[in-house]
Protein backbone atom coordinates (compact mmCIF):
# COMPACT_ATOMS: atom_id res chain seq x y z
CA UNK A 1 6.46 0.09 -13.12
CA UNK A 2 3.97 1.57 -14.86
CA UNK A 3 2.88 0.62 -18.79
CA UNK A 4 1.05 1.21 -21.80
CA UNK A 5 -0.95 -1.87 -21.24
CA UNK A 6 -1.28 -4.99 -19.16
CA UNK A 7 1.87 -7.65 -18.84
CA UNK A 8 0.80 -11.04 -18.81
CA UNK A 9 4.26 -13.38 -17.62
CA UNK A 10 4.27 -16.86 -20.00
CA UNK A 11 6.64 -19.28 -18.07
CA UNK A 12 7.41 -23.40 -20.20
CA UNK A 13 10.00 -24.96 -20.86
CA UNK A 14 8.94 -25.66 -24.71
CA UNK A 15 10.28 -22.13 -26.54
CA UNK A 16 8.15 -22.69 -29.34
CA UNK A 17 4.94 -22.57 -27.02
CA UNK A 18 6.23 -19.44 -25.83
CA UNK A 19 6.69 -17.46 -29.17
CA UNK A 20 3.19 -18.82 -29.94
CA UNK A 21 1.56 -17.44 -27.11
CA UNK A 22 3.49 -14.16 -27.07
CA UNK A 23 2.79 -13.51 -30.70
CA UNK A 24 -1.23 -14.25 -30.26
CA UNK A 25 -1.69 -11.62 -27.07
CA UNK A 26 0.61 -9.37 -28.43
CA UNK A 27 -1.33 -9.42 -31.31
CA UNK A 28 -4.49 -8.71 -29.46
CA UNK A 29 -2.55 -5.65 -27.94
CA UNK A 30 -1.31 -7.34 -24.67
CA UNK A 31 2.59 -6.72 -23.38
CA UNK A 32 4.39 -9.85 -22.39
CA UNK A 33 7.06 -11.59 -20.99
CA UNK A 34 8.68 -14.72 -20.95
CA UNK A 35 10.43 -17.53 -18.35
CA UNK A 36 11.14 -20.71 -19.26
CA UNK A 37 10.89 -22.31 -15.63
CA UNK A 38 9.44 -21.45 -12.25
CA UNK A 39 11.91 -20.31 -10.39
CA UNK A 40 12.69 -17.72 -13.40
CA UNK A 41 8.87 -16.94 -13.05
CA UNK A 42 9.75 -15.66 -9.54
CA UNK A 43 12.38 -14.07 -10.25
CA UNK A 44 10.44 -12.04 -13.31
CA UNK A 45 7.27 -11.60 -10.52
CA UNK A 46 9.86 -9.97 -8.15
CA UNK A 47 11.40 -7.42 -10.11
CA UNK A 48 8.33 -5.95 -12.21
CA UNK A 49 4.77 -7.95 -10.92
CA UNK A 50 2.27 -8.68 -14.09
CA UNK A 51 -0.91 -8.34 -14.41
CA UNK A 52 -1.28 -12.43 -15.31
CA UNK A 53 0.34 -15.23 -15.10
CA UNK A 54 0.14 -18.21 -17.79
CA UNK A 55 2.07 -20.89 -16.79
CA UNK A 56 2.45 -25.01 -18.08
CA UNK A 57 1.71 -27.57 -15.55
CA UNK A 58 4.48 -29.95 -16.38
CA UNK A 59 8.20 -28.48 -16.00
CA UNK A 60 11.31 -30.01 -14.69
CA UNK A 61 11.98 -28.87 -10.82
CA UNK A 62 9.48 -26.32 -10.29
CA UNK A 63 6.45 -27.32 -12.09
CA UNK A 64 3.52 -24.95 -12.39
CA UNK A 65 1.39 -26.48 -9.71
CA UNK A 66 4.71 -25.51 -7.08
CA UNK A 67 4.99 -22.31 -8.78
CA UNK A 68 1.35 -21.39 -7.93
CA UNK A 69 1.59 -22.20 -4.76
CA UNK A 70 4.77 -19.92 -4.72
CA UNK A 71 2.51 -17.03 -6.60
CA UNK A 72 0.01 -17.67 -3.93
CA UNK A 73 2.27 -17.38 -0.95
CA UNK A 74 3.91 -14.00 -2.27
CA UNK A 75 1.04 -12.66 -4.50
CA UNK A 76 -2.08 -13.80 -3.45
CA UNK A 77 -4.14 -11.60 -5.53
CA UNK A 78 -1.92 -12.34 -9.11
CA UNK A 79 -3.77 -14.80 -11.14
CA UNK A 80 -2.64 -17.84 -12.32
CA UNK A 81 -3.52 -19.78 -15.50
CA UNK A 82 -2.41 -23.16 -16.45
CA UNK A 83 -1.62 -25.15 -19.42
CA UNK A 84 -2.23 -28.84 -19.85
CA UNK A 85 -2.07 -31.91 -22.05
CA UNK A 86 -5.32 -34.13 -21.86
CA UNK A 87 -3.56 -36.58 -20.04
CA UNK A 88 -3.39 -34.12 -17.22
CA UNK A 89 -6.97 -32.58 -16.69
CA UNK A 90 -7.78 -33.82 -13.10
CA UNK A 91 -4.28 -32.42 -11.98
CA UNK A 92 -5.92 -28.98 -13.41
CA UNK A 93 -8.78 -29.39 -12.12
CA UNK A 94 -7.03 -29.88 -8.64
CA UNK A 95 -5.07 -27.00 -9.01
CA UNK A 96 -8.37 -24.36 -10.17
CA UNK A 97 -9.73 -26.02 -6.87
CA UNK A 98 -6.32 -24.62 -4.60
CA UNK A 99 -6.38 -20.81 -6.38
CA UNK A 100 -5.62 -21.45 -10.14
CA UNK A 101 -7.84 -19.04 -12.12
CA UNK A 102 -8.70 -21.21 -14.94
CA UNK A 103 -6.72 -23.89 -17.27
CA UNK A 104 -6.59 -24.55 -20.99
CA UNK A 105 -5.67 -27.78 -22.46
CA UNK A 106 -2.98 -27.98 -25.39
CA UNK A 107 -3.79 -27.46 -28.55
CA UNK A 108 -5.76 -24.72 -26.92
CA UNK A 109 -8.03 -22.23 -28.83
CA UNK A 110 -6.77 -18.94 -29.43
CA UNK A 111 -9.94 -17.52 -29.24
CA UNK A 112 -10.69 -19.35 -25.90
CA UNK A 113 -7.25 -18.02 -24.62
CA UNK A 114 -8.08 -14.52 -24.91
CA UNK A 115 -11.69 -14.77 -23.46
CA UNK A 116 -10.13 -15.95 -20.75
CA UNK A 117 -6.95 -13.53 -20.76
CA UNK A 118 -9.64 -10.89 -20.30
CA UNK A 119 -11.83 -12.63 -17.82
CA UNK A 120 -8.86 -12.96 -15.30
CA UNK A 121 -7.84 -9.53 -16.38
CA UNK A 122 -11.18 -7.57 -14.94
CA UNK A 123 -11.20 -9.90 -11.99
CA UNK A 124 -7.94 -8.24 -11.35
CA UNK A 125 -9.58 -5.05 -11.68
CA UNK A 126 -8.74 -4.11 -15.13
CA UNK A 127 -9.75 -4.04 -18.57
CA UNK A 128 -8.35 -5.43 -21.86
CA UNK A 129 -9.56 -2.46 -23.90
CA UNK A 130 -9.93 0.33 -21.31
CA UNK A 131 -6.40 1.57 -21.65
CA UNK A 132 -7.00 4.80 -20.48
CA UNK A 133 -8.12 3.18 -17.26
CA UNK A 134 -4.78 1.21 -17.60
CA UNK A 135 -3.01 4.96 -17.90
CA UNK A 136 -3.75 4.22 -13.75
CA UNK A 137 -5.15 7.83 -13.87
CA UNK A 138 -6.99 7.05 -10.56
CA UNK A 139 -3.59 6.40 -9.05
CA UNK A 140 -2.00 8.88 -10.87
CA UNK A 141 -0.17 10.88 -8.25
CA UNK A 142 1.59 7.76 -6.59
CA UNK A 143 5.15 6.98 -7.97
CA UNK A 144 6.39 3.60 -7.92
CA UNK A 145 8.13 0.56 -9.80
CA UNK A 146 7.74 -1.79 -6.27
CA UNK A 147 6.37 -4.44 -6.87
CA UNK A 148 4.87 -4.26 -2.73
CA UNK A 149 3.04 -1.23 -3.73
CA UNK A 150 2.30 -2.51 -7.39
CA UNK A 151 0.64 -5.43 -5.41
CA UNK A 152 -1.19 -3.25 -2.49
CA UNK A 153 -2.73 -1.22 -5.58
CA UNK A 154 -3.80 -4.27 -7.29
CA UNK A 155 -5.86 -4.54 -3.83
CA UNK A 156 -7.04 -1.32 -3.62
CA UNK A 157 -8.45 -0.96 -7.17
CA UNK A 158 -10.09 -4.58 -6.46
CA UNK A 159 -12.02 -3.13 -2.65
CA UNK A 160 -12.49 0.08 -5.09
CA UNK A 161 -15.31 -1.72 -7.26
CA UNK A 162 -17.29 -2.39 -3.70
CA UNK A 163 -18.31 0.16 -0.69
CA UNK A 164 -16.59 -1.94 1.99
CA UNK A 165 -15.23 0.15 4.15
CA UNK A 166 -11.12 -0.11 3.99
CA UNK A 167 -8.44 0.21 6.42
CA UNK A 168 -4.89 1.70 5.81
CA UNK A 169 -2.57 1.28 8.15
CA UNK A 170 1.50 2.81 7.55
CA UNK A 171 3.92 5.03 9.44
CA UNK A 172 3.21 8.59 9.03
CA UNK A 173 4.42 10.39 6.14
CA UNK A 174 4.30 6.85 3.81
CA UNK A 175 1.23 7.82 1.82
CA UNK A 176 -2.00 6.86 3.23
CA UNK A 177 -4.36 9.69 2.23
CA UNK A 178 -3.02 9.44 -1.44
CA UNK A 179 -3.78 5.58 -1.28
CA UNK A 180 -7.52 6.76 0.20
CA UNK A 181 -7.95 9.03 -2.62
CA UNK A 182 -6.82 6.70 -5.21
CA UNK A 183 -9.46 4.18 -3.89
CA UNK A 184 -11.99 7.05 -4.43
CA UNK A 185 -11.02 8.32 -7.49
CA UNK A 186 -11.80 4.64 -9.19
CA UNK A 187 -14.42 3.90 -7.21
CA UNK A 188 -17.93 4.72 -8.61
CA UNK A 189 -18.50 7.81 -5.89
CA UNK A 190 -15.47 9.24 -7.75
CA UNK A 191 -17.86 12.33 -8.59
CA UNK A 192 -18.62 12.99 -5.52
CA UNK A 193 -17.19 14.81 -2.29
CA UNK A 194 -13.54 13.13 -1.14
CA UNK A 195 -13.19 14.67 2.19
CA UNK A 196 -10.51 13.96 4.28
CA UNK A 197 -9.81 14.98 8.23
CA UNK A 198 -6.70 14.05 10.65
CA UNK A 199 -8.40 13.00 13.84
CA UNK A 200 -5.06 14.02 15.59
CA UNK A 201 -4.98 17.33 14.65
CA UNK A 202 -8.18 18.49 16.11
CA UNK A 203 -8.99 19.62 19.53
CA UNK A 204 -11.20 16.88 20.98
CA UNK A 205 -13.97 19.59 21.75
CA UNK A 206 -13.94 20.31 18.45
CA UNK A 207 -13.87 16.75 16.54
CA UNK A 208 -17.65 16.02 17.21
CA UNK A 209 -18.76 19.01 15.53
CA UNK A 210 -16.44 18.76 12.72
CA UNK A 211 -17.73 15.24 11.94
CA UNK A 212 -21.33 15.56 12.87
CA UNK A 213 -22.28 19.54 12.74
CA UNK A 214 -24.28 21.00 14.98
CA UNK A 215 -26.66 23.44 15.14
CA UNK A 216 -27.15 26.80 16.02
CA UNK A 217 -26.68 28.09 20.10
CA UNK A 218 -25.33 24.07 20.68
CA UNK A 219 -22.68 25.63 22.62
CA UNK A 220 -21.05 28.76 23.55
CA UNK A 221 -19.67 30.75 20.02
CA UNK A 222 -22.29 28.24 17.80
CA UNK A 223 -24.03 31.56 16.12
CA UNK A 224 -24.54 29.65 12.99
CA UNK A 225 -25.30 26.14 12.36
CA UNK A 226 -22.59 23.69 10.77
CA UNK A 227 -22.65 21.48 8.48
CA UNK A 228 -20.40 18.43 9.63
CA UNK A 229 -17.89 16.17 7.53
CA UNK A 230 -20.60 12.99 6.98
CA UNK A 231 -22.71 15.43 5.49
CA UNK A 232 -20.13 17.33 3.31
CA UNK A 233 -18.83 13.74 2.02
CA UNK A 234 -22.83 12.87 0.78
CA UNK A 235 -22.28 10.28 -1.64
CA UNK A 236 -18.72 9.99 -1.71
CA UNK A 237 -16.06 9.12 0.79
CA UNK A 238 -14.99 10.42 4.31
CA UNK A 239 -11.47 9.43 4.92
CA UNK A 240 -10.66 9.62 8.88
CA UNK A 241 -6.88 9.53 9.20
CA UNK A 242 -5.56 8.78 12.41
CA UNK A 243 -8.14 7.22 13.80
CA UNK A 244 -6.79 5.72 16.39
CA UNK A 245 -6.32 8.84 17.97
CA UNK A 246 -10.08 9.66 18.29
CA UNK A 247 -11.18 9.89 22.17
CA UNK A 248 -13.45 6.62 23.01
CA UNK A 249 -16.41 8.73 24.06
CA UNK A 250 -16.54 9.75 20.05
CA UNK A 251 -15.95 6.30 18.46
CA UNK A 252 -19.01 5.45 19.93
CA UNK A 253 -20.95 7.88 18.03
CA UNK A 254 -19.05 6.90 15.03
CA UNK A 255 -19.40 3.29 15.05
CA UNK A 256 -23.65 4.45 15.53
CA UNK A 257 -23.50 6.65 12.47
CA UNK A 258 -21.86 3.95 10.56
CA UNK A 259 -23.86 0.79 11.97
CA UNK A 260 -27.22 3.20 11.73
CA UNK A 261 -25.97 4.96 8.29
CA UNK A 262 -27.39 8.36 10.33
CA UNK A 263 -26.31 11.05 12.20
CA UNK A 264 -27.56 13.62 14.69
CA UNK A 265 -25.81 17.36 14.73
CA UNK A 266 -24.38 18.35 18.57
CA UNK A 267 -27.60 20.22 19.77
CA UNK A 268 -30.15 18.63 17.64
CA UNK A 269 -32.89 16.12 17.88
CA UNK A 270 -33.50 15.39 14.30
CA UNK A 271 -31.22 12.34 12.68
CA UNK A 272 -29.76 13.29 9.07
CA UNK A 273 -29.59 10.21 6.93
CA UNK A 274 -25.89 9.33 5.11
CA UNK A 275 -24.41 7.41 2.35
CA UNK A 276 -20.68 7.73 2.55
CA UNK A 277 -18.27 5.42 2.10
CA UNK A 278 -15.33 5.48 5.20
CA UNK A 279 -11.32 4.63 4.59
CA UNK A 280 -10.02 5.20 7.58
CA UNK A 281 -5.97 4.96 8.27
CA UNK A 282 -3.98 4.99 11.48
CA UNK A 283 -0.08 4.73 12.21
CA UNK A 284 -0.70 3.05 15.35
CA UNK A 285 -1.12 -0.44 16.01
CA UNK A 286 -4.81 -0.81 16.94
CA UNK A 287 -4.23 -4.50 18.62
CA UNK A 288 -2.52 -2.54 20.90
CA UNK A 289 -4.81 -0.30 21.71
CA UNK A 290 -7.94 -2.12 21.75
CA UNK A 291 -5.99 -4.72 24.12
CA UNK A 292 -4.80 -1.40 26.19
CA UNK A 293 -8.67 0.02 26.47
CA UNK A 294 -8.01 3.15 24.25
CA UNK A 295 -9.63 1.93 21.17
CA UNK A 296 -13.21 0.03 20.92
CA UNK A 297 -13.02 -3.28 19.53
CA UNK A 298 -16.46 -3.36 17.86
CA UNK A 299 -15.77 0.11 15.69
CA UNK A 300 -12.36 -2.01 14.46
CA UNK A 301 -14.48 -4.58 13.14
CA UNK A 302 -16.64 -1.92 11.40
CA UNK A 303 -13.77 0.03 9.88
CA UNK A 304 -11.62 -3.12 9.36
CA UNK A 305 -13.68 -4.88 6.72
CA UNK A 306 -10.95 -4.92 4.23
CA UNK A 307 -7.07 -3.84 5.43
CA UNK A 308 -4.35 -2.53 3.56
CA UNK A 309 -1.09 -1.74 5.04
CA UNK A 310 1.32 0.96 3.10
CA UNK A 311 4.82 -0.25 3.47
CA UNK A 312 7.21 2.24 4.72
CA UNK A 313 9.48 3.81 2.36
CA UNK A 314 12.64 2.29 3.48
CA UNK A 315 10.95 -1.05 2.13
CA UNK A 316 10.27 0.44 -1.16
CA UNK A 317 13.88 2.08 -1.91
CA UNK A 318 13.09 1.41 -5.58
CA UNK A 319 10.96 4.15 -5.38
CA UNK A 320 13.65 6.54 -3.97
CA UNK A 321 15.16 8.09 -6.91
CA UNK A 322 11.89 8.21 -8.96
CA UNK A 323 10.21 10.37 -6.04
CA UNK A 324 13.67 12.38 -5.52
CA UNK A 325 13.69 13.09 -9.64
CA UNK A 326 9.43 13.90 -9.66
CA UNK A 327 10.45 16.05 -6.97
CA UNK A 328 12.88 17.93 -7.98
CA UNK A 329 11.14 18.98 -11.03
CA UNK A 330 7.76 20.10 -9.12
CA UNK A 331 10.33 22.14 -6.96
CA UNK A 332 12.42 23.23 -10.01
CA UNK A 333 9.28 24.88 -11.32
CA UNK A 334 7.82 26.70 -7.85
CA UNK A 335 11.24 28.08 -7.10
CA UNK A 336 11.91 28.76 -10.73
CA UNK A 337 15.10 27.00 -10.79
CA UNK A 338 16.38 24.93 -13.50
CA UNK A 339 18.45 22.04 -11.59
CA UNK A 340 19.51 19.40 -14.20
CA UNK A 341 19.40 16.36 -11.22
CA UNK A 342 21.33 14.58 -8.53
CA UNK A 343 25.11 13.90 -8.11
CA UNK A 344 25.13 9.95 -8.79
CA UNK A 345 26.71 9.89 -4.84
CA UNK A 346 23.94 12.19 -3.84
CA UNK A 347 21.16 9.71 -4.91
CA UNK A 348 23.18 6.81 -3.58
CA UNK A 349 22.75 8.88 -0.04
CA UNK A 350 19.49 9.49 -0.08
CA UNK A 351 18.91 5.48 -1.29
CA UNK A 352 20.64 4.79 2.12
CA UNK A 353 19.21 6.55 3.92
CA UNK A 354 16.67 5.40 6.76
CA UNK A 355 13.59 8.01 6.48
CA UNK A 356 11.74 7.80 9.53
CA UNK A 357 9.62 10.39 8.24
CA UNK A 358 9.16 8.36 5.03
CA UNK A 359 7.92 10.05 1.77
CA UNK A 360 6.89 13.19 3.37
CA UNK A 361 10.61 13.60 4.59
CA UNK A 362 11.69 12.89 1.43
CA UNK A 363 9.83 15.31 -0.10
CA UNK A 364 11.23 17.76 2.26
CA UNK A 365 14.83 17.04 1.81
CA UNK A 366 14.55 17.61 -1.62
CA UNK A 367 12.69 20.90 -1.81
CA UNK A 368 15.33 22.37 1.08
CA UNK A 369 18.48 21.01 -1.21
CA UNK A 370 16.60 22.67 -4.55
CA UNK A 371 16.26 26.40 -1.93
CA UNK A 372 19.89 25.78 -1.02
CA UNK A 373 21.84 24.83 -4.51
CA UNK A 374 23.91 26.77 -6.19
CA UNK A 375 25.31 24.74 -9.32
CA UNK A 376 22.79 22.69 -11.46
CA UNK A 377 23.51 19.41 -10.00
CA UNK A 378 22.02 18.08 -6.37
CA UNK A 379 25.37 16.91 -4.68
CA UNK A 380 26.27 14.56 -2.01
CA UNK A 381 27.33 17.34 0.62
CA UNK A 382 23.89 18.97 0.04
CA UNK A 383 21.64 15.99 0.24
CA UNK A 384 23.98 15.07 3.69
CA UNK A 385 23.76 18.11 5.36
CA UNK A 386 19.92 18.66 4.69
CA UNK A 387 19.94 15.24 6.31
CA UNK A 388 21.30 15.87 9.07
CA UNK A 389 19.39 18.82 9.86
CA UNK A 390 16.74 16.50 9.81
CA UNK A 391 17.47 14.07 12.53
CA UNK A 392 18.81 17.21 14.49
CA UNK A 393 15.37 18.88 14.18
CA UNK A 394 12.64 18.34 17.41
CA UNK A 395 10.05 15.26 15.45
CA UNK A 396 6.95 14.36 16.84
CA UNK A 397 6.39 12.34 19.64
CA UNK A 398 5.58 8.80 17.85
CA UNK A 399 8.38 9.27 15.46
CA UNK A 400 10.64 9.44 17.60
CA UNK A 401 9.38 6.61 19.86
CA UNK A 402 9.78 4.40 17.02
CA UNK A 403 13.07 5.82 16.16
CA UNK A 404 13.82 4.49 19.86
CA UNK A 405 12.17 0.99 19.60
CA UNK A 406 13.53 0.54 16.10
CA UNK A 407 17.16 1.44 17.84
CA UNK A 408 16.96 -0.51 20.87
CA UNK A 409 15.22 -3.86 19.42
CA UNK A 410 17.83 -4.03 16.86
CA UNK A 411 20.46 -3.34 19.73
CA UNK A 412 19.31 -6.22 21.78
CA UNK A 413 19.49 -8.85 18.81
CA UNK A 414 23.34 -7.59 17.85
CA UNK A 415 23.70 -8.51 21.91
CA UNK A 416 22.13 -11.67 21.64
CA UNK A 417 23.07 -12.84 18.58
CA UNK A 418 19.01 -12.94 17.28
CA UNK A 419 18.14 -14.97 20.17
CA UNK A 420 14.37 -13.62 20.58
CA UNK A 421 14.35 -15.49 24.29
CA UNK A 422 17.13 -14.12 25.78
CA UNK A 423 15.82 -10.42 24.23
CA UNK A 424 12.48 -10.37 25.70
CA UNK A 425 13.89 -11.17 28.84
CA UNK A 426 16.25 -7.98 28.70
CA UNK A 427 13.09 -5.77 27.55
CA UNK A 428 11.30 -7.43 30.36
CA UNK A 429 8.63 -8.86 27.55
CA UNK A 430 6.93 -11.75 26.74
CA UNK A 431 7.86 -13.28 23.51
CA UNK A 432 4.68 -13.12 21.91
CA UNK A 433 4.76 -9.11 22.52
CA UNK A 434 8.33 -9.23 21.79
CA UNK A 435 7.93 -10.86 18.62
CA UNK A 436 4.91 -8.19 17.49
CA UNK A 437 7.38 -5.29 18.56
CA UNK A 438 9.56 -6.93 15.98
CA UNK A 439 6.81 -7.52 13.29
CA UNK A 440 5.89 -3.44 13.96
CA UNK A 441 9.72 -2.49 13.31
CA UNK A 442 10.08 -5.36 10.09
CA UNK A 443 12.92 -6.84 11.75
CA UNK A 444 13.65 -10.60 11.22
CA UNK A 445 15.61 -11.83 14.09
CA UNK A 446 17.16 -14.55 12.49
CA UNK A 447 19.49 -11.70 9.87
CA UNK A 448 20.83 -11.31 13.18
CA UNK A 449 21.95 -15.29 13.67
CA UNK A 450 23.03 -15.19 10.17
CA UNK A 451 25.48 -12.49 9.98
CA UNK A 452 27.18 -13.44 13.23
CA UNK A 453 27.67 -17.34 11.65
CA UNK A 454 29.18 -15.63 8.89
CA UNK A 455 31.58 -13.34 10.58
């Protein structure tokens, strides 16, 4: 969820510290909240993730050292600051050594407390003044209140700062070249080109000179020379989606350009020298191909510096209704309509339903019910029916493959009760592949086990 200004998350068990603390950040213009033990930390951290945490080492059950392992384990990049009597340094000390950010001692300055409120602050990549940078304007045209995409953000405004090239991998249709362009837009080549290409979509004749150029009479119907994508990004970012379904002859001349930071146009001699910064993004698992031949293992490791995987949106259904709502109103005004919102049973439909085609499909259901509606409310026959023209209408190849998968690995687990041995051996798959197809498809086998014990 997005707000005014950054949430730092107090968690002891003494009230009075609490109110204290609360009243000095929000006094310094800070938003907080409050648990009085660990496990209601956790609880707080899933629902709406903070910016900070400032937690007391000594509480009954789960004390703060437990709770930032927890933190760690869940939210690796959240920091963590501690509270401490004297008595208890060296367990602080310990604890700054396993991730803790930093750690105050009780009575603790409140001057001291905000210096280092704001030093843990812009190591999580923002700023205790700078709230228009808080505004997330970078990030401005992705909706969500997740807290797995508040989190995968927090990451991508972090890589932002550097020129590391960064790796999105996600389904199709889940968001990847607006998480590229938000990694742009606060990076500091934001004015500069942000040029983006689908590798997929272009005839493989045609992908070298897209990317590179070339120059006039290369090849039959070159009457002019062309400037290529590296050149047209100068100074700002080239963002090759799908990558993984560039031809291996190419990715050789794309790991050179990137390892030599040059390029040569198809039909010239003369090397052009780049700065550009690459985000690349694929829906494919690369591990795959690189162990199948059809993707070179050396350009991963150039691309891969820093990953970032987009979760689907059928594992971010908090975000359903706010996308279904923004939508509505962008299609409201292009079709000049004036459609109030959904049928409560309508949004409960589309909260259900499975989106293979993730936000993209989404999108699409909701301008086609807006075309079709004829009262001012979105209802529940409407949003079904647009549905089901959906999964009636001829997808692309790889969406429905992992329709399939996802269909027949869930299949074999309701057969053998989540036993992962005895369903690789009816797919006629090792475990450890077995067990990645599952990873791919976010399916725990043991749900399986659990709700046959309970039937």
């Amino acid at each position: 969820m997005i707000t005014s200004k950054p949430n730092i998350l107090i968690v002891d068990d003494d009230k009075d510290i609490l109110k204290l603390i609360s009243m000095r950040l929000n006094a310094a213009g800070y938003a907080t909240s409050m648990a009085n033990n660990g496990a209601e930390a956790m609880s707080a951290i899933a629902h709406q993730r903070p910016d900070l945490v400032i937690s007391d080492l000594r509480m009954p059950a789960m004390d703060g050292m437990a709770l930032l392992d927890a933190i760690q384990h869940s939210q690796p990049t959240l920091p963590v600051m501690l509270l401490t009597a004297h008595g208890s340094i060296p367990d602080a000390v310990r604890a700054t050594q396993r991730g803790a950010f930093s750690f105050l001692t009780k009575p603790f300055d409140s001057q001291e407390l905000l210096q280092q409120v704001a030093s843990a602050l812009h190591l999580n990549g923002m700023q205790q003044n700078d709230v228009a940078e808080h505004n997330n304007t970078w990030r401005a045209n992705i909706l969500t209140r997740s807290p797995v995409m508040e989190n995968l953000l927090r990451q991508a405004k972090m890589v932002a700062d550097t020129d590391a090239s960064v790796f999105i991998q996600g389904e199709s249709g889940s968001g990847k070249e607006l998480l590229a362009r938000a990694i742009h837009n606060s990076s500091q080549r934001n004015t500069k080109p942000f040029i983006a290409i689908n590798c997929g979509a272009i005839p493989e004749n045609l992908l070298e000179s897209e990317l590179f150029g070339h120059s006039k009479g290369a090849f039959t119907g070159a009457v002019n020379s062309h400037i290529g994508l590296f050149q047209s990004a100068e100074g700002g970012t080239l963002f090759l989606d799908e990558i993984g379904d560039m031809p291996l002859n190419l990715q050789v001349k794309v790991l050179r350009a990137l390892q030599e930071r040059t390029i040569r146009p198809v039909g010239s001699t003369a090397n052009i020298n780049i700065d550009v910064r690459l985000i690349s993004a694929t829906h494919r698992n690369l591990a795959v191909e690189m162990r199948e031949g059809r993707f070179r293992e050396d350009l991963f490791y150039r691309i891969n510096v820093v990953s970032l995987e987009i979760p689907s949106l059928a594992n971010r259904r908090e975000d359903i209704s706010l996308m279904a709502n923004h939508f509505l109103q962008v299609f409201n005004q292009k079709y000049k309509k004036s459609l109030h919102g959904f049928a409560p049973e309508a949004l409960e439909i589309l909260i259900a339903a499975p989106w293979p085609g993730n936000v993209r499909q989404l999108q699409n259901i909701v301008e086609q019910t807006i075309v079709l509606a004829t009262t001012h409310i979105i209802t529940a026959n409407l949003v079904q029916k647009a549905l089901q023209d959906t999964e009636n209408a001829i997808v692309p190849f790889e969406a429905a493959r992992r329709k399939f998968e996802h269909h027949y690995l869930v299949t074999l687990l309701k057969t053998t009760q989540g036993n992962v041995t005895q369903a690789a051996k009816l797919a006629q798959r090792n475990r450890t592949e077995f067990y990645r197809l599952l990873e791919r498809h976010h399916i725990q086998a043991s749900a399986f086990k659990e709700s046959k014990e309970s039937e």
